[in-house]
N, C-alpha and C. Protein backbone atom coordinates (compact mmCIF):
# COMPACT_ATOMS: atom_id res chain seq x y z
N UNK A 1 14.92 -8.43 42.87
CA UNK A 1 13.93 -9.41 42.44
C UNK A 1 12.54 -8.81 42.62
N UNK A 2 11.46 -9.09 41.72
CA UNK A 2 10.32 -8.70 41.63
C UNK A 2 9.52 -9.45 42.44
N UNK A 3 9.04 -9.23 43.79
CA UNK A 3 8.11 -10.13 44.53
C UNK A 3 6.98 -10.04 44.68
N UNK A 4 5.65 -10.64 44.29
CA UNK A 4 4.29 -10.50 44.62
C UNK A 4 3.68 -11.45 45.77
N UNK A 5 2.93 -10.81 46.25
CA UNK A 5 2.16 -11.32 47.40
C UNK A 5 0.61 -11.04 47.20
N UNK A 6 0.10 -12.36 47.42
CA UNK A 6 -1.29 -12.70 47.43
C UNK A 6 -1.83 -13.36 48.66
N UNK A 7 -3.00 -13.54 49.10
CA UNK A 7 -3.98 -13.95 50.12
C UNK A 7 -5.35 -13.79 50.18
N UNK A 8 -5.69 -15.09 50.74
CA UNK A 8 -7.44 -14.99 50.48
C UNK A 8 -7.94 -14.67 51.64
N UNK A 9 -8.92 -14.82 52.03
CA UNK A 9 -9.57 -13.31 53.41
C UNK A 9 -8.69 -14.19 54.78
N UNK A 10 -8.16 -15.42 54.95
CA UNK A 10 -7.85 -16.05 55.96
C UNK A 10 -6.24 -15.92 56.13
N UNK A 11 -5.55 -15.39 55.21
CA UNK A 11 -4.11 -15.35 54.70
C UNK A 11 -3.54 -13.86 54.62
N UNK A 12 -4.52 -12.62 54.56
CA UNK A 12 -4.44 -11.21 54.60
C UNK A 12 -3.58 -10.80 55.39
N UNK A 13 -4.03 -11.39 56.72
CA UNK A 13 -3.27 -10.93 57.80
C UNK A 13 -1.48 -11.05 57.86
N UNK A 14 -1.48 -12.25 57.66
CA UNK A 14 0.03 -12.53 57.43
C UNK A 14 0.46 -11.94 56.49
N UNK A 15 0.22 -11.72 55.27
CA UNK A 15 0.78 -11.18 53.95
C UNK A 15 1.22 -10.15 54.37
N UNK A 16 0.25 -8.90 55.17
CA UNK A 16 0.41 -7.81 55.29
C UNK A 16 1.63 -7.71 55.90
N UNK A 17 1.57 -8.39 57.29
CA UNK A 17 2.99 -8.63 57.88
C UNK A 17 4.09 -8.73 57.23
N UNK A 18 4.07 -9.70 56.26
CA UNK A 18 5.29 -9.93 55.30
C UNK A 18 5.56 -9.21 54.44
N UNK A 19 4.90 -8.56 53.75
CA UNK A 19 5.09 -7.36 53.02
C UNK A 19 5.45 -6.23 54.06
N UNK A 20 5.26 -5.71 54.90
CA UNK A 20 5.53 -4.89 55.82
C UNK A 20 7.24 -5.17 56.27
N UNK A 21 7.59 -6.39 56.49
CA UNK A 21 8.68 -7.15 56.75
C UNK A 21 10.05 -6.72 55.85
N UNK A 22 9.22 -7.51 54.81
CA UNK A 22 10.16 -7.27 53.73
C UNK A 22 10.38 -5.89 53.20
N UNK A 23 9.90 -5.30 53.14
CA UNK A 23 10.11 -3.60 52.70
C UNK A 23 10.61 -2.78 53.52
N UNK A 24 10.81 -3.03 55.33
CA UNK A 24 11.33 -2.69 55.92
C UNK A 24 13.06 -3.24 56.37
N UNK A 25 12.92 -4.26 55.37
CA UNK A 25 14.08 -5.00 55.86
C UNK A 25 15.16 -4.49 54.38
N UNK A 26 14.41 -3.50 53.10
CA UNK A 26 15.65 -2.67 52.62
C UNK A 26 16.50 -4.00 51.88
N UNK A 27 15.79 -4.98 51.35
CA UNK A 27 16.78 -6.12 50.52
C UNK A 27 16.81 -6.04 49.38
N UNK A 28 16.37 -4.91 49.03
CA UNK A 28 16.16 -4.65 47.10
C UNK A 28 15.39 -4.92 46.21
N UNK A 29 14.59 -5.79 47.29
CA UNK A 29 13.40 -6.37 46.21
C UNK A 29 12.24 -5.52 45.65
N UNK A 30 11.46 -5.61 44.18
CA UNK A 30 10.67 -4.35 44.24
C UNK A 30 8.99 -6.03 44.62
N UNK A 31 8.45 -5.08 45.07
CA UNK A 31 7.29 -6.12 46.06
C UNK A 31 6.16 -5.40 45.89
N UNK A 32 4.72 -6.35 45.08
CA UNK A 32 3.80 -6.18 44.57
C UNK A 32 2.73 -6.80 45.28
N UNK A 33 1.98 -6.21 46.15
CA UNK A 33 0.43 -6.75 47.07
C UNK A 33 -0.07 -7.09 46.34
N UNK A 34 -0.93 -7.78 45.82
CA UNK A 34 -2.08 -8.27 44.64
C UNK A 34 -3.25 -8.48 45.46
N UNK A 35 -3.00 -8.17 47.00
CA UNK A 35 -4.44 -8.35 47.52
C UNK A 35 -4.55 -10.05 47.97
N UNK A 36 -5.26 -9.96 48.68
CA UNK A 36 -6.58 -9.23 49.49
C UNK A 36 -6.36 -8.66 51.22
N UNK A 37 -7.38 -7.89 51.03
CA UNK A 37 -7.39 -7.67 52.25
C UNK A 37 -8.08 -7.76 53.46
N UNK A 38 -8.65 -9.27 53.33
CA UNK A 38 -8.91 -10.05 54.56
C UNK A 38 -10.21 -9.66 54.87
N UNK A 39 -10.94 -8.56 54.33
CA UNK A 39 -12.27 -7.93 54.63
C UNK A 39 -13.33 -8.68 54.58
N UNK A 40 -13.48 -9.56 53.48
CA UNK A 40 -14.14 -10.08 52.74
C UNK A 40 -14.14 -11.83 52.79
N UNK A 41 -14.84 -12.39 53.46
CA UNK A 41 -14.39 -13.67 53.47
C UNK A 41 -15.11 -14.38 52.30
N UNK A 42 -15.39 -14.31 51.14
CA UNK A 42 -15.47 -14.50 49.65
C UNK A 42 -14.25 -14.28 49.02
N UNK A 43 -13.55 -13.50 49.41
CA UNK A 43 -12.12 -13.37 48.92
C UNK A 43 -11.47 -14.90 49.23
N UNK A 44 -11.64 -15.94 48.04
CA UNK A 44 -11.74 -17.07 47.84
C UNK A 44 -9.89 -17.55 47.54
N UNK A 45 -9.38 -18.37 47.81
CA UNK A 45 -7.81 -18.76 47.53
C UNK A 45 -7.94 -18.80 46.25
N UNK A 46 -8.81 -19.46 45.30
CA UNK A 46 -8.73 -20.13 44.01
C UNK A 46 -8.33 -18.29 43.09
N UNK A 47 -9.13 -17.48 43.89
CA UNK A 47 -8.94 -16.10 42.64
C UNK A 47 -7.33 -15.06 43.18
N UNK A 48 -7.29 -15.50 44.27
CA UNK A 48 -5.88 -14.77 44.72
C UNK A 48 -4.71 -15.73 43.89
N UNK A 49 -5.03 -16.81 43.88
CA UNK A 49 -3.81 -17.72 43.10
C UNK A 49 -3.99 -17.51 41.81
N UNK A 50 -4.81 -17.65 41.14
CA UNK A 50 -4.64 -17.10 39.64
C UNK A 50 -4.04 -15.64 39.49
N UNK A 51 -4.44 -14.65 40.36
CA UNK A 51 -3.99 -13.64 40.56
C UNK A 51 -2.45 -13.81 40.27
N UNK A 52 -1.67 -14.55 41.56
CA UNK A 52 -0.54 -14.11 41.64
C UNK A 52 0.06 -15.15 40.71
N UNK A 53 -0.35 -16.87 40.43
CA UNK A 53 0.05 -17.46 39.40
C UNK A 53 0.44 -16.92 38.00
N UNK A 54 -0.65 -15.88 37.50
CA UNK A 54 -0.75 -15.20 35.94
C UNK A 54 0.83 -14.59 36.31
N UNK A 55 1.02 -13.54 37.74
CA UNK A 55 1.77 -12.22 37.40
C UNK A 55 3.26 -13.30 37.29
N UNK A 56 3.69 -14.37 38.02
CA UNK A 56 4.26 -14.70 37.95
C UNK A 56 4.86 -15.55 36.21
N UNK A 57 3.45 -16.22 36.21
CA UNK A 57 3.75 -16.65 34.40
C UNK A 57 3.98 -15.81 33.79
N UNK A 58 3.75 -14.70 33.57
CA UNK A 58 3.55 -13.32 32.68
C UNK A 58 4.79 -12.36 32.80
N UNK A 59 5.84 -12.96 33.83
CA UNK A 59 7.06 -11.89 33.99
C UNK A 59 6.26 -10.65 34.63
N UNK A 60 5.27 -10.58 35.39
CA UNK A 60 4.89 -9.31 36.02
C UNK A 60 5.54 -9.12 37.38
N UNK A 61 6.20 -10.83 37.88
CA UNK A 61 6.96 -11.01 39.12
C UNK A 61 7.54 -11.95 38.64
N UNK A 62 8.83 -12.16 39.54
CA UNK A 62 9.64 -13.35 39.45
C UNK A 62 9.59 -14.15 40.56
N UNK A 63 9.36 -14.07 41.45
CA UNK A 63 8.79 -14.86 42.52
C UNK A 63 7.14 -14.33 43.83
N UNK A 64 6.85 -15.66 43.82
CA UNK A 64 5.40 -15.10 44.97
C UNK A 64 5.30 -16.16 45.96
N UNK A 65 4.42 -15.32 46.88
CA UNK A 65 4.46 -15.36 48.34
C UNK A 65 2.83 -15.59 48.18
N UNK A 66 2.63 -16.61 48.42
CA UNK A 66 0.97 -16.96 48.38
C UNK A 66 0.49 -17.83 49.70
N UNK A 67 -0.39 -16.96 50.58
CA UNK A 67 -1.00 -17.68 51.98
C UNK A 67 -3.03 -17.64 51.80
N UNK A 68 -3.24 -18.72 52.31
CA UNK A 68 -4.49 -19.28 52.70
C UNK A 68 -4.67 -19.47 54.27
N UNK A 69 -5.47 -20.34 54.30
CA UNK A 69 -5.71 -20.80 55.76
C UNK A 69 -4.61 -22.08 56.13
N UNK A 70 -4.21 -22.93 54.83
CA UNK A 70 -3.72 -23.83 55.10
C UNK A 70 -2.12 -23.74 54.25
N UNK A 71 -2.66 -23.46 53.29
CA UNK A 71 -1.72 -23.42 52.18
C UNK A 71 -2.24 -24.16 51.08
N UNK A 72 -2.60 -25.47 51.51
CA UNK A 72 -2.79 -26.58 50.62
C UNK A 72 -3.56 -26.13 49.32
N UNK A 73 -4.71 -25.71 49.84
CA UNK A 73 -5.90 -25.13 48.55
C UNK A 73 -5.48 -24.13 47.71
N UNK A 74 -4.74 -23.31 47.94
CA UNK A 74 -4.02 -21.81 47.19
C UNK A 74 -2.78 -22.41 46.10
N UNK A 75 -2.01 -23.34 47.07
CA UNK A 75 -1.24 -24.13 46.09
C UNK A 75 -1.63 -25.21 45.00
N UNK A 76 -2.89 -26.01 45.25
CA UNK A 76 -2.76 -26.52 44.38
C UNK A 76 -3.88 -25.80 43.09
N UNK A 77 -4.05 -24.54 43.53
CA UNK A 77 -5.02 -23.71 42.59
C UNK A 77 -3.87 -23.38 41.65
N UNK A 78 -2.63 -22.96 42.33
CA UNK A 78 -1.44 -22.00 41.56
C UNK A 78 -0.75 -22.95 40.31
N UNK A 79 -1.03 -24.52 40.71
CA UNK A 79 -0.43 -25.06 40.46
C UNK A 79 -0.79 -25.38 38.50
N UNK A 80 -2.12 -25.07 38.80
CA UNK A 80 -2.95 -25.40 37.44
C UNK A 80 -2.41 -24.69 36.31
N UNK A 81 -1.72 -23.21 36.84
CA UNK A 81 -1.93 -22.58 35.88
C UNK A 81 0.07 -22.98 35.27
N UNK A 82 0.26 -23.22 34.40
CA UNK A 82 1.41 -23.89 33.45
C UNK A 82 2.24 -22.63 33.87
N UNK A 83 3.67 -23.14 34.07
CA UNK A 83 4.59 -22.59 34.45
C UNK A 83 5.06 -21.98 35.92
N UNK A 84 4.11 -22.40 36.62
CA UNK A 84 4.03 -22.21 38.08
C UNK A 84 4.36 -23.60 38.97
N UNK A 85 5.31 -23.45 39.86
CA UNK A 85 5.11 -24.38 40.58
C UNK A 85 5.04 -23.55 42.02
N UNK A 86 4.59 -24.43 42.76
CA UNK A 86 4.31 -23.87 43.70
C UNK A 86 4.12 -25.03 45.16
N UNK A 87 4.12 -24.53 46.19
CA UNK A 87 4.54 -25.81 47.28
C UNK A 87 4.17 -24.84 48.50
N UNK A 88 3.76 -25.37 49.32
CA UNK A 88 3.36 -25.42 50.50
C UNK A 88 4.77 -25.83 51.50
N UNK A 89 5.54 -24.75 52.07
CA UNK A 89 6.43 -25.15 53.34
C UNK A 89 6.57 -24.29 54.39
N UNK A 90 6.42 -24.88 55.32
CA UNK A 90 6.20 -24.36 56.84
C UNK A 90 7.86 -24.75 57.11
N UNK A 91 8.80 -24.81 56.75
CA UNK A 91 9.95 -25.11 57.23
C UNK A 91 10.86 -24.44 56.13
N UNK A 92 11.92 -24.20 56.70
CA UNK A 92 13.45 -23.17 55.82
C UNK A 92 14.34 -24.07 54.81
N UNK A 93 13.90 -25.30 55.30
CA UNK A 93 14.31 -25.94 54.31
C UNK A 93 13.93 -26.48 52.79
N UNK A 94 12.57 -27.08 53.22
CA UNK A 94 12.13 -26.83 52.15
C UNK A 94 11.79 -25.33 51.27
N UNK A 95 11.89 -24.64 51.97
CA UNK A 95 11.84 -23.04 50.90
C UNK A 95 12.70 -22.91 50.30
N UNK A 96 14.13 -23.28 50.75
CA UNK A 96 15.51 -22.78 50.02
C UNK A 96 15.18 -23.97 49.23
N UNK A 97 15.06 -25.21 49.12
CA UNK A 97 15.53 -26.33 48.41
C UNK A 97 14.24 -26.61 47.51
N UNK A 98 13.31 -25.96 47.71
CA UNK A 98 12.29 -26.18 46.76
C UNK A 98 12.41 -25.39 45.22
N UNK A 99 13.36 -24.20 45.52
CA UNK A 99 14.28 -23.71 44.86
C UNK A 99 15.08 -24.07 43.92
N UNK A 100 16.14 -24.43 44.56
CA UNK A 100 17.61 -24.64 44.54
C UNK A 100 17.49 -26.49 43.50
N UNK A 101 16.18 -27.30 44.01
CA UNK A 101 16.12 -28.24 43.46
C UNK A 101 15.20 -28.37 42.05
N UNK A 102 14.17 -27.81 42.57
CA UNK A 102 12.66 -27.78 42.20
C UNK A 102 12.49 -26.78 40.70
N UNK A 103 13.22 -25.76 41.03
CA UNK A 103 12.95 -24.19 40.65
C UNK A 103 11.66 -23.76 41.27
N UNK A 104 11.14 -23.82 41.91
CA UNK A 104 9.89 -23.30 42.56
C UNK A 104 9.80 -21.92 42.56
N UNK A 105 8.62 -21.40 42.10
CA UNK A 105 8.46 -19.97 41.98
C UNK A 105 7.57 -19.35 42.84
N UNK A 106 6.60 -19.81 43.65
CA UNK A 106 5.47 -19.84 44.15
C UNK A 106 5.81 -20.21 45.48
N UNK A 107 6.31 -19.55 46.53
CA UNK A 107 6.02 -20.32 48.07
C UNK A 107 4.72 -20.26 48.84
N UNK A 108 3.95 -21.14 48.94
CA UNK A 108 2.46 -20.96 49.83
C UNK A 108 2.50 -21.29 51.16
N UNK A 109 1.94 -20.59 52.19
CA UNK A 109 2.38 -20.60 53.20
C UNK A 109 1.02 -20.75 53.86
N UNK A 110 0.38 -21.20 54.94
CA UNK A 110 -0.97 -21.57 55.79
C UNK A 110 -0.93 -20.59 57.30
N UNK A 111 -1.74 -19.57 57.19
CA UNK A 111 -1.57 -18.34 58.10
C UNK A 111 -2.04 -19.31 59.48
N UNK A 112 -3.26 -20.28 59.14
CA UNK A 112 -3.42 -21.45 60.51
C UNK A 112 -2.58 -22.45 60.84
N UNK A 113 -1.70 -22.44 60.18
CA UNK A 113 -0.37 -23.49 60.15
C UNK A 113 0.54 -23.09 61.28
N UNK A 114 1.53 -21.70 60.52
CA UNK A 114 2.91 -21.45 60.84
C UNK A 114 2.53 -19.38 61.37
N UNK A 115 3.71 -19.32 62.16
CA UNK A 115 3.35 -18.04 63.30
C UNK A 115 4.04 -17.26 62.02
N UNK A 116 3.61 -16.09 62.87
CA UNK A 116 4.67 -14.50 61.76
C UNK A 116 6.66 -14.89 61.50
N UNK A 117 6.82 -15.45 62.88
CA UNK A 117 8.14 -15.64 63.24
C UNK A 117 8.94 -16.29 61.62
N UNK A 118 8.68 -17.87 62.07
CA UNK A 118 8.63 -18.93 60.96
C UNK A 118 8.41 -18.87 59.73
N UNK A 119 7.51 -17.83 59.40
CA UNK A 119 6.81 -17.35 57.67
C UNK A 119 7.68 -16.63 57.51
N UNK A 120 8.38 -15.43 58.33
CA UNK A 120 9.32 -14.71 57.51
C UNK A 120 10.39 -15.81 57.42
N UNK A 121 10.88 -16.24 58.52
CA UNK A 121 12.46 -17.10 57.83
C UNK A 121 12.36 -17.95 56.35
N UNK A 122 10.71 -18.52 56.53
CA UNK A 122 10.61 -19.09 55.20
C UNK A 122 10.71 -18.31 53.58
N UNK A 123 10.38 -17.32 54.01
CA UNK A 123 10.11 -15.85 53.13
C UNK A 123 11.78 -15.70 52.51
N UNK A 124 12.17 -15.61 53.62
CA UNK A 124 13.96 -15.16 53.43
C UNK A 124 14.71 -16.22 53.10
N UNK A 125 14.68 -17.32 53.20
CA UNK A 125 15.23 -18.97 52.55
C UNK A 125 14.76 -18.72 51.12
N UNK A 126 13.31 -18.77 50.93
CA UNK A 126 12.92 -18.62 49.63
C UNK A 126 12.99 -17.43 48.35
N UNK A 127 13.34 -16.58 48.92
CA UNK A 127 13.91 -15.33 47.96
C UNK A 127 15.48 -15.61 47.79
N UNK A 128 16.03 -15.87 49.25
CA UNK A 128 18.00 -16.12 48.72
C UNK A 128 18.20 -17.71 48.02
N UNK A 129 17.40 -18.31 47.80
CA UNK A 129 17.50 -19.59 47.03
C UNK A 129 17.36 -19.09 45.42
N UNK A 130 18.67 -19.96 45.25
CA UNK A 130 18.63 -19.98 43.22
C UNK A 130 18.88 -21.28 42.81
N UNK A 131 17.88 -21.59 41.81
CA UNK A 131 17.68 -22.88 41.31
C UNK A 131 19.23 -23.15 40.95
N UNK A 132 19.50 -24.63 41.23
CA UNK A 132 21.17 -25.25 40.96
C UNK A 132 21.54 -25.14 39.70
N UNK A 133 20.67 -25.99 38.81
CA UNK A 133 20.97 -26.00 37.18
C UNK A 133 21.56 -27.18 37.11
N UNK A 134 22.56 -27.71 38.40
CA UNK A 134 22.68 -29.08 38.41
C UNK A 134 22.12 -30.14 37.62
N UNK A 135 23.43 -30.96 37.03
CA UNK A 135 22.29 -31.94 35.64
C UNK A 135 21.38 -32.90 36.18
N UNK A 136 21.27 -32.95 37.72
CA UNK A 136 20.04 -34.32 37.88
C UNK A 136 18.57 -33.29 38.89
N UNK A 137 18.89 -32.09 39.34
CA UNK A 137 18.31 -31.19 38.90
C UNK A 137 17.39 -30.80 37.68
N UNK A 138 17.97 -30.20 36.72
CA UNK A 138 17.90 -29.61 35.41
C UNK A 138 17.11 -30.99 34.57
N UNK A 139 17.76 -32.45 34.92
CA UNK A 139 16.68 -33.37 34.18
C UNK A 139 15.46 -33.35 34.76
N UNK A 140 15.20 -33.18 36.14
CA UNK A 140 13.90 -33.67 37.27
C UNK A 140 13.07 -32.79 36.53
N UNK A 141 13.82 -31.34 36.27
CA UNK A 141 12.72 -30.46 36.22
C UNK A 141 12.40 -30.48 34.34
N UNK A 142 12.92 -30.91 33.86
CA UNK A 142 12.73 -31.25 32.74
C UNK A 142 11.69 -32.16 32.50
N UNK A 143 11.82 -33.11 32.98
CA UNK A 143 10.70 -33.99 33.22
C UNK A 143 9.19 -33.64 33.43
N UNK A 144 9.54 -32.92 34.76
CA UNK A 144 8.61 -31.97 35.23
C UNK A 144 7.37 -30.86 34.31
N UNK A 145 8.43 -30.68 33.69
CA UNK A 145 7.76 -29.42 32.41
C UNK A 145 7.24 -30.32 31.08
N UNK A 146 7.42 -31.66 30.95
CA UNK A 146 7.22 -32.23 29.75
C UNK A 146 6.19 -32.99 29.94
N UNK A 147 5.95 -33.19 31.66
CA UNK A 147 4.27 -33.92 32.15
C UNK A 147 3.31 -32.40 31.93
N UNK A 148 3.69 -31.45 32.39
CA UNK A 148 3.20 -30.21 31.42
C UNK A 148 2.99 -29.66 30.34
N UNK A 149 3.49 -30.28 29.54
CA UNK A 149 3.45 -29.82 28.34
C UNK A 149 2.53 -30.70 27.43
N UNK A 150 2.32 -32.01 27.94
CA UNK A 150 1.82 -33.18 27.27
C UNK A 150 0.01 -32.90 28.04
N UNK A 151 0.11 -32.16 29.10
CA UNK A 151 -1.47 -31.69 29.59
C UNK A 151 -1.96 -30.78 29.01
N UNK A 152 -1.25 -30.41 27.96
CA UNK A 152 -1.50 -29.05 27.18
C UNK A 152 -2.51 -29.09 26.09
N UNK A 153 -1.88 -30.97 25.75
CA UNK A 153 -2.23 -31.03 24.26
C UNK A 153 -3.61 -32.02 24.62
């Protein structure tokens, strides 16, 4: 799976970790930094989420790993851009099932929230999760895409 990772100057720190994580942990994934690197506290959530929102709309990744200070602001930046969903979870459950229910492509994670520990398990729920396809599933998200599609026009 193609994974990208983004962060705005408050979220760097963790990313790095997780990218460090994941590439050492040898799971096959090919894994794309998009930055930032925390230097810069102008390095704003709203431009790291378009960042990793586009690569994800665009087939440049198939799933991303997006952290802020909170989560909240990065996600609902990601969220704007059509074909992204994206969610904020500090817990393993919602990562796998935001998935598995949701199709969620986007996990956002709050570096002031949740420790290194907790972000990777969420990391690893949310990459081994595959959307169900399940038919009350498959309608939700149908639904889902057609309140999208009608913001289009």
């Amino acid at each position: 799976m193609r994974v990208a990772f983004a962060a705005d100057h408050a979220g760097a720190a963790l990313k790095d970790e997780l990218v460090r994580r994941l590439d050492a942990a040898a799971l096959g994934h090919d894994i794309a930094d998009l930055g930032g690197d925390g230097s810069d506290p102008r390095d704003d959530y709203p431009d790291f989420a378009a960042r990793l929102g586009y690569a994800v709309r665009d087939g440049q990744a198939d799933r991303g790993v997006l952290i802020c200070g909170s989560g909240v602001g990065a996600s609902v930046a990601a969220n704007k851009i059509r074909g992204v969903r994206s969610a904020v979870c500090h817990d393993t459950y919602s990562a796998h099932q935001g998935v598995e229910h949701d199709d969620m492509n986007i996990l956002t994670l709050g570096s002031r929230v949740i420790g290194p520990e907790p972000a990777w398990e969420c990391v690893l729920a949310f990459l081994a999760a595959r959307f169900s396809g399940e038919e009350r599933h498959q309608r939700r998200l149908d639904k889902v895409l057609a309140i999208e599609a009608a913001e289009r026009d």
